[in-house]
Protein backbone atom coordinates (compact mmCIF):
# COMPACT_ATOMS: atom_id res chain seq x y z
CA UNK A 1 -7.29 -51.46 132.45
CA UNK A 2 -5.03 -48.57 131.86
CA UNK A 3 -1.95 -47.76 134.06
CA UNK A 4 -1.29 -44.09 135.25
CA UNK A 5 1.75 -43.55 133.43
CA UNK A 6 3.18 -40.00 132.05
CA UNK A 7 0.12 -38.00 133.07
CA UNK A 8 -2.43 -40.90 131.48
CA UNK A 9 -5.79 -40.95 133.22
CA UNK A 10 -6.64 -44.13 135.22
CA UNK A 11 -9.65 -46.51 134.26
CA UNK A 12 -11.19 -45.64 137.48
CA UNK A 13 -11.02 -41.89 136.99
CA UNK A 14 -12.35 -41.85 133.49
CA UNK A 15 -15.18 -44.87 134.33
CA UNK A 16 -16.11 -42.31 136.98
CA UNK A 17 -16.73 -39.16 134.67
CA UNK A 18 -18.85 -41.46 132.94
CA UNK A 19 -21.42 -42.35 135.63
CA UNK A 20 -21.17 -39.08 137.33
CA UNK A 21 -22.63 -37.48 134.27
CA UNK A 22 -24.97 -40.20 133.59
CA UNK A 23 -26.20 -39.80 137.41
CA UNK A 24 -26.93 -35.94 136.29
CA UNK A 25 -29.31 -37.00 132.75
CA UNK A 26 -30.85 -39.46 135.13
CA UNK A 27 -32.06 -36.91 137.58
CA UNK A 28 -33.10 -35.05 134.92
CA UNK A 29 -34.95 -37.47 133.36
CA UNK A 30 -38.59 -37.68 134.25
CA UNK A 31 -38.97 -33.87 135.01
CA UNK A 32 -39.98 -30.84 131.97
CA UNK A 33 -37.08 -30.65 129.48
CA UNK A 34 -36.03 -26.62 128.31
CA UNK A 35 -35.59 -27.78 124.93
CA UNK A 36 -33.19 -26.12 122.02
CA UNK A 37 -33.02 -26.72 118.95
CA UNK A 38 -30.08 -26.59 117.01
CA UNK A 39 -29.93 -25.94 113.23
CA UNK A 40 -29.26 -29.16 111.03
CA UNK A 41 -28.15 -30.70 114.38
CA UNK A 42 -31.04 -31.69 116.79
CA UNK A 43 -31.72 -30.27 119.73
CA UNK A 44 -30.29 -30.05 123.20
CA UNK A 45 -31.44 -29.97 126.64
CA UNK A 46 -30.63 -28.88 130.22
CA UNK A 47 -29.42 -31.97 130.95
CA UNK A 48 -27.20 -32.15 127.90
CA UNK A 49 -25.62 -28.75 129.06
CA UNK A 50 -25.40 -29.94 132.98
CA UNK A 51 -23.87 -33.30 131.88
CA UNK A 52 -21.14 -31.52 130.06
CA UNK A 53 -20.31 -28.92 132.51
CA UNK A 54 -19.43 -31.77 134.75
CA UNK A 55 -17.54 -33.55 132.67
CA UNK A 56 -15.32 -30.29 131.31
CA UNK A 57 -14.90 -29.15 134.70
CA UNK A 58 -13.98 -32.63 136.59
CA UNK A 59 -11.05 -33.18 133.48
CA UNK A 60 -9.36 -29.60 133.54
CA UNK A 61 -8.86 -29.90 137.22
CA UNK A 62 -7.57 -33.26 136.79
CA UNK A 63 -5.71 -32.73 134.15
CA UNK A 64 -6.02 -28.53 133.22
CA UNK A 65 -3.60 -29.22 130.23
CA UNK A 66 -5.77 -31.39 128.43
CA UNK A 67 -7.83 -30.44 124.90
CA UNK A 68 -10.64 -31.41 124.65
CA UNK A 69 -13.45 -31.62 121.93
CA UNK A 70 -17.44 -31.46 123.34
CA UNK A 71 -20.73 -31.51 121.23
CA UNK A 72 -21.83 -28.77 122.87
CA UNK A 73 -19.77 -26.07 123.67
CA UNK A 74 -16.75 -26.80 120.88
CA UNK A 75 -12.77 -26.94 121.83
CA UNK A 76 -10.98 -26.51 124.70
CA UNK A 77 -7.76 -26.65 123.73
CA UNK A 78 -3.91 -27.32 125.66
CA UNK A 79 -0.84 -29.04 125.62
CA UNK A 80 -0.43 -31.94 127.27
CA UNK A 81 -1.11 -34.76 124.64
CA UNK A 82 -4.52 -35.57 126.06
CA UNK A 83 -7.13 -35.24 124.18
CA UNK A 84 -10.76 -36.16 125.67
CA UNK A 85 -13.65 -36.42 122.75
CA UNK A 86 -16.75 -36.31 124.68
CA UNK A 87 -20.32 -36.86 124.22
CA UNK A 88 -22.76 -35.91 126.90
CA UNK A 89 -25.72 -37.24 126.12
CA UNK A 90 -25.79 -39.32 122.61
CA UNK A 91 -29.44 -39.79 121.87
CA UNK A 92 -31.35 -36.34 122.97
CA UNK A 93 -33.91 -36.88 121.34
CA UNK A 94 -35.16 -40.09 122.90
CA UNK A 95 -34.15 -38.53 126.09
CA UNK A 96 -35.93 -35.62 125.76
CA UNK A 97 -38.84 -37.84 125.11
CA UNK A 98 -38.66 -40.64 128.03
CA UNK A 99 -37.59 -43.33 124.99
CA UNK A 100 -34.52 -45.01 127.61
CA UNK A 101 -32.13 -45.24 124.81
CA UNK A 102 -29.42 -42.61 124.92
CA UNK A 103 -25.86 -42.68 127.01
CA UNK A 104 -22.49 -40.83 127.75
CA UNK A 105 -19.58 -41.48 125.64
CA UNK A 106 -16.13 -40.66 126.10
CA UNK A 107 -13.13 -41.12 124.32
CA UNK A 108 -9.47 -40.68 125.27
CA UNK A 109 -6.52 -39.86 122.90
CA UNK A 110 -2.84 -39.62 123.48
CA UNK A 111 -0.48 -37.61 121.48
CA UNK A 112 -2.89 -38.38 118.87
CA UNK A 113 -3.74 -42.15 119.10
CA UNK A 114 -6.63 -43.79 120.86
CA UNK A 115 -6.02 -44.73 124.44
CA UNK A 116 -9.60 -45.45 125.95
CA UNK A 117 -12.94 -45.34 125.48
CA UNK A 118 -16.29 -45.85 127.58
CA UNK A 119 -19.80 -45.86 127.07
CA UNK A 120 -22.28 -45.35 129.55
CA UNK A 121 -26.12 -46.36 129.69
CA UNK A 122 -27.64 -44.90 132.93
CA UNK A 123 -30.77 -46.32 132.52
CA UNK A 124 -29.64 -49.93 132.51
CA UNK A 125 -26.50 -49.07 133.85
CA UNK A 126 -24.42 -50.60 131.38
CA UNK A 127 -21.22 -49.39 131.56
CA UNK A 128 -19.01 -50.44 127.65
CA UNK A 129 -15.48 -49.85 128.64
CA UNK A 130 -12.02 -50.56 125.94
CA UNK A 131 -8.57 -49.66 126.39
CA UNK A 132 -6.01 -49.74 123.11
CA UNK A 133 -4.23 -53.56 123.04
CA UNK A 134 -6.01 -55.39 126.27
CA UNK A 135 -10.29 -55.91 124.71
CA UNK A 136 -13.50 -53.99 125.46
CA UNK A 137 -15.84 -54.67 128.47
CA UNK A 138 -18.96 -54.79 129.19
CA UNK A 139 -19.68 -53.69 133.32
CA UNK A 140 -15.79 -55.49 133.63
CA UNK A 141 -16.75 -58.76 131.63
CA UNK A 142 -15.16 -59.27 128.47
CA UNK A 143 -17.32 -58.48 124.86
CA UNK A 144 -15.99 -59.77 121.71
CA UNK A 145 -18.49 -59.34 118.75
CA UNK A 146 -20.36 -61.96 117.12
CA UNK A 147 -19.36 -65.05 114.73
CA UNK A 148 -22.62 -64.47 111.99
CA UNK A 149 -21.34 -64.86 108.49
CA UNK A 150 -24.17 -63.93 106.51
CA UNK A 151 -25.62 -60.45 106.17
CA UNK A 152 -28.85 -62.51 105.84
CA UNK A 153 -28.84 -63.90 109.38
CA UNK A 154 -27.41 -60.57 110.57
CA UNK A 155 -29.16 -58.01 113.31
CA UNK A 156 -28.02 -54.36 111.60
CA UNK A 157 -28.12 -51.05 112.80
CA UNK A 158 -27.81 -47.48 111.55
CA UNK A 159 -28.93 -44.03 111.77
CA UNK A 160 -29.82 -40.97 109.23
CA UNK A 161 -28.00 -38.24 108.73
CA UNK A 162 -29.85 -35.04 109.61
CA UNK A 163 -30.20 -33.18 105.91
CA UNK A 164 -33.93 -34.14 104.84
CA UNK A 165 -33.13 -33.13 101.19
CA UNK A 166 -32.46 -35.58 98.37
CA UNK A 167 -29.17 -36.55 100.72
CA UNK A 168 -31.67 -38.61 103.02
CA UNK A 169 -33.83 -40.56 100.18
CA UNK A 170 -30.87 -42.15 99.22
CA UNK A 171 -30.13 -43.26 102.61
CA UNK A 172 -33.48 -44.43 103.04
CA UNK A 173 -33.42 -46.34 99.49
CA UNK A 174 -29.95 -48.00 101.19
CA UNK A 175 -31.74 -48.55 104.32
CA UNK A 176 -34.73 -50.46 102.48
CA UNK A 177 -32.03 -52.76 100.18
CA UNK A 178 -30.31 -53.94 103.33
CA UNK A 179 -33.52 -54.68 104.39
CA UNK A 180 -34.50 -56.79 102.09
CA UNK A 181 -31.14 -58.58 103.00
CA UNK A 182 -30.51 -58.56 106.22
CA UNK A 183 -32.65 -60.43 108.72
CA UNK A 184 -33.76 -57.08 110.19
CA UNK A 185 -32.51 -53.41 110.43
CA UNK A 186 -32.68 -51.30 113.38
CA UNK A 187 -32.84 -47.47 113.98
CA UNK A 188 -32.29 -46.86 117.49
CA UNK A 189 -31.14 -42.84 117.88
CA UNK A 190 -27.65 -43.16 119.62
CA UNK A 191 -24.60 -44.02 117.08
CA UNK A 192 -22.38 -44.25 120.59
CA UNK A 193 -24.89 -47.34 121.54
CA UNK A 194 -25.36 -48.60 118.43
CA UNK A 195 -21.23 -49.04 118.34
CA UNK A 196 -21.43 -50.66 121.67
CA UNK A 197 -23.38 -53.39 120.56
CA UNK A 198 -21.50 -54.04 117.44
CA UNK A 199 -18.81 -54.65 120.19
CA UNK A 200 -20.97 -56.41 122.50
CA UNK A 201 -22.23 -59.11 119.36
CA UNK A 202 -25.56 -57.45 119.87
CA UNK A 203 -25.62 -55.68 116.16
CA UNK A 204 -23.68 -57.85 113.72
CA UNK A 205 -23.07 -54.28 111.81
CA UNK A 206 -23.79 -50.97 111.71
CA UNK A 207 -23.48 -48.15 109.47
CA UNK A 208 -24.58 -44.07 109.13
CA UNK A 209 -23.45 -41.18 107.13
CA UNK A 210 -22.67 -37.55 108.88
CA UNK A 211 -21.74 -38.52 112.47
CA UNK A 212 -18.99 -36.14 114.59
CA UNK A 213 -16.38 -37.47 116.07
CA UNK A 214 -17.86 -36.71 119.98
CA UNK A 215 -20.57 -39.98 118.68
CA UNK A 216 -17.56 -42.13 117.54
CA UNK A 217 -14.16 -41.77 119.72
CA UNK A 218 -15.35 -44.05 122.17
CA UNK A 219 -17.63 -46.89 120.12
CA UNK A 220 -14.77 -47.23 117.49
CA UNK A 221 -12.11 -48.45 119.70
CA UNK A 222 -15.01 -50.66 121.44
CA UNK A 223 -15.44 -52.49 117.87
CA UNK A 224 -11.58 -52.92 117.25
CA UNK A 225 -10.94 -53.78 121.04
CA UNK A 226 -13.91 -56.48 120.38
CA UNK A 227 -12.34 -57.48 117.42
CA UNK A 228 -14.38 -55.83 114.59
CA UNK A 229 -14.11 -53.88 111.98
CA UNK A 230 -14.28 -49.97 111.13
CA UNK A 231 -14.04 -48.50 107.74
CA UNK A 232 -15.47 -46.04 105.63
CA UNK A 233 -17.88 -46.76 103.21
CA UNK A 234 -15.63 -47.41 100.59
CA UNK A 235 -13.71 -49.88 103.15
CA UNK A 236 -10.54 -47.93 103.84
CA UNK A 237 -9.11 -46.88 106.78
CA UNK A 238 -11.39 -44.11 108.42
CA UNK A 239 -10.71 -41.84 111.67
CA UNK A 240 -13.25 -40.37 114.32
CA UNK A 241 -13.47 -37.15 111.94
CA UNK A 242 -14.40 -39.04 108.90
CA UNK A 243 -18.29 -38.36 108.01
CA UNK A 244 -19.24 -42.35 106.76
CA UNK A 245 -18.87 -45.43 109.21
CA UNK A 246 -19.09 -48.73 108.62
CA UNK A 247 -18.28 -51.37 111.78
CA UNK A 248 -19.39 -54.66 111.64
CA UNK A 249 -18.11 -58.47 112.89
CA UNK A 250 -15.82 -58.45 110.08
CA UNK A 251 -17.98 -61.24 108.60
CA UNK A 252 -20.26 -59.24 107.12
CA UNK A 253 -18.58 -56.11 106.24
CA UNK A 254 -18.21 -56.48 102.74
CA UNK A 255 -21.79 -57.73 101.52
CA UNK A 256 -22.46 -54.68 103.26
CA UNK A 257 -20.17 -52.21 102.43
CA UNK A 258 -21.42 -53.54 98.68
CA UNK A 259 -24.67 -51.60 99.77
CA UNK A 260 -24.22 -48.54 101.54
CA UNK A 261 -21.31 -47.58 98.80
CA UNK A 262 -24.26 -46.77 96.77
CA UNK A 263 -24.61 -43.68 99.31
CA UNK A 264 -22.69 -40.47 97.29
């Protein structure tokens, strides 16, 4: 876990932002949703809005210096180094529709490199934590991901990008040719989770096209810390502002970065 050194947040204080704002989407949960939707983005909800205002709020009187980047309201920005990438609630649309498959997702940068990152499932109360150099966590028990070598025994998961123009029959023609591969694919609605359980061994891989970087900061550095893999699509280095991802076991990566490559 991380040590509070130079004005660094501790594990404890950034573990708590996480289940503080998945205690607000879980009160929120069962009652009417006031529903927006955004253009080319999805929608939002009260909840999303609540869950965010908590977290900006509990950080900049913690740490007021801090920048951070939200999904919903944009950029704060400041000085200190700190940068917090933050996700309120990754998978609106199953929330908004009682499907129990959404989560909070932070990440935490210093001076520009990744520091820490957690992912948190209120519903099941799984709580995905990873801090740079010392391994990823699942509710404090270590996650490593898992040992398949073939894409054809492999568990898969990915997501499509929003556009419903030509942009997303491609995707779909990638999505049914690592089908046909793969033992089976899965399209579960929350990149952040789907990241986890690359980490976790539950996906072997996973890939989409057009995320942000408030649905990656945190499930990238779970993957590494777990001792996976995260490109692009073309397999070089990528960063939480590049638009393809491709994590996997490392096993696997290239049979299937030979597929979703085919994605322009």
């Amino acid at each position: 876990m991380p040590v509070k050194k130079r004005g660094i947040p501790s594990s404890a204080f950034i573990i708590s932002l996480a289940k503080g704002a998945g205690g607000i989407l879980m009160k929120c949960f069962d009652k009417p949703h006031q529903i927006e939707v955004k253009p080319n983005a999805g929608i939002v909800t009260e909840a999303d809005k609540a869950a965010e205002r908590y977290l900006v709020n509990k950080i900049l009187r913690k740490f007021p210096k801090s920048s951070i980047v939200t999904e919903e309201t944009g950029e704060y920005p400041g000085d200190s180094g700190l940068l917090w990438v933050i996700d309120p609630l990754d998978g609106t649309s199953n929330y908004a529709h009682g499907f129990p498959w959404f989560c909070v997702s932070i990440g935490l940068y210093f001076e520009g490199k990744p520091k820490a990152g957690v992912i948190y499932q209120p519903f099941t109360r799984e709580l995905y934590y990873a801090e740079k150099g010392k391994g990823a966590f699942l509710n404090g028990k270590r996650i490593r991901v898992s040992k398949t070598k073939r894409l054809e025994e492999s568990l898969v998961g990915t997501g499509f990008y929003y556009s419903k123009a030509r942009s997303l029959a491609r995707e779909v023609d990638v999505f049914r040719q690592m089908n046909e591969i793969a033992l089976a694919v899965r399209r579960p609605g929350s990149a952040a989770l789907d990241l986890a359980c690359v980490a976790a061994g539950r996906f072997d891989g996973f890939w989409e096209r057009g995320l942000s970087s408030w649905d990656v900061a945190a499930g990238f550095l779970l993957v590494e810390e777990a001792g996976g893999k995260v490109t692009d699509y073309g397999g070089k280095e990528t960063s939480i502002f590049g638009k393809k991802c491709l994590a996997s076991n490392g096993r696997i990566h290239r049979r299937m970065q030979a597929i979703v490559n085919k994605i322009k």
